[in-house]
Protein backbone atom coordinates (compact mmCIF):
# COMPACT_ATOMS: atom_id res chain seq x y z
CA UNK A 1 -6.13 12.37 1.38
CA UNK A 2 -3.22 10.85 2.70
CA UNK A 3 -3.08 7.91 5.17
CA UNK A 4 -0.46 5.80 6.41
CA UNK A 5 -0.76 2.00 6.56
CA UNK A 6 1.95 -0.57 8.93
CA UNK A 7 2.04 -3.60 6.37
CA UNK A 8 3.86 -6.67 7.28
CA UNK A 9 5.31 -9.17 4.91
CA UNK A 10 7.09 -6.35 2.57
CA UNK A 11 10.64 -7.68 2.57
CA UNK A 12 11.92 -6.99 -1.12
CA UNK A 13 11.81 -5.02 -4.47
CA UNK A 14 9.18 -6.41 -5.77
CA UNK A 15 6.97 -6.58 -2.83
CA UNK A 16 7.23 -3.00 -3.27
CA UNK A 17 6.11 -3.21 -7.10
CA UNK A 18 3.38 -5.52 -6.38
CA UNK A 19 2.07 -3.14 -3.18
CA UNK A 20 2.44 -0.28 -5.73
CA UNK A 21 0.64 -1.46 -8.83
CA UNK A 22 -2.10 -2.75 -6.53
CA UNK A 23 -2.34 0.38 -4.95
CA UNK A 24 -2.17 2.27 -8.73
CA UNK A 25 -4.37 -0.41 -9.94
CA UNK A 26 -7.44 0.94 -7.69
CA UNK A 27 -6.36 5.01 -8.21
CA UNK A 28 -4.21 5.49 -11.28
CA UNK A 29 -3.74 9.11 -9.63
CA UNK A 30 -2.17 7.78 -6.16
CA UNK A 31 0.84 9.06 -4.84
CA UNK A 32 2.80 5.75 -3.11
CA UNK A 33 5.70 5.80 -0.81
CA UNK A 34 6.93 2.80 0.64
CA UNK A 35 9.37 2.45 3.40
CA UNK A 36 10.25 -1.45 4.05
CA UNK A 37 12.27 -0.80 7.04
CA UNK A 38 9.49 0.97 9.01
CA UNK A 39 6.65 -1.68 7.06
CA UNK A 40 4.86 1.23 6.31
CA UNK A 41 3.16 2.33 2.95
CA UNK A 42 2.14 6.31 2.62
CA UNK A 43 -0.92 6.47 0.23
CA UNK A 44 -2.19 9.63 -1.27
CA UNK A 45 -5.24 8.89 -2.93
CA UNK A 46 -8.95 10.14 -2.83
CA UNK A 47 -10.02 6.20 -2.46
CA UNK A 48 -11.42 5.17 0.85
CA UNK A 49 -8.83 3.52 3.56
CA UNK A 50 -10.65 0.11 2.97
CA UNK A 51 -10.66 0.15 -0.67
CA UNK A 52 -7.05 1.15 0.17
CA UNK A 53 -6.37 -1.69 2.57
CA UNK A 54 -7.95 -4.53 0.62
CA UNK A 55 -5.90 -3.73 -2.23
CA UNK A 56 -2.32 -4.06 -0.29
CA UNK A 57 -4.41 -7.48 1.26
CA UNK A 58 -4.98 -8.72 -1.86
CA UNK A 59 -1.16 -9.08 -2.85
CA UNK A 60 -0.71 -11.28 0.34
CA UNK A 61 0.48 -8.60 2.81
CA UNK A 62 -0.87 -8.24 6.24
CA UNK A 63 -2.52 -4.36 7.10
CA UNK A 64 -2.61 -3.79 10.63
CA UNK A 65 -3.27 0.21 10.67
């Protein structure tokens, strides 16, 4: 399933990594694209969008869709 997510906070390289391996950490199988100048992270992943959000929350960054 994929699902969109605005995330706010994202303003490097390795915000990216650390939104990523989160992300990976919780579905090894994900597909992640993220695009820092929209603050938005594209998840494919058969994990619920909660599991989903908590994981990006848990690096620090803010999930407000």
């Amino acid at each position: 399933m994929n699902q969109i997510f605005t995330v706010e906070g994202m303003t490097c390289g390795h915000c990216e990594k650390a939104v990523t391996r989160a992300l990976l950490a919780l579905d090894a199988q994900a597909n992640v694209v993220i695009d820092r100048t929209h603050n938005t992270v594209q998840v494919d992943s058969e994990k619920n969008r909660e599991a989903l959000a908590q994981a990006i929350a848990d690096e620090g960054y803010r999930v407000s869709a």
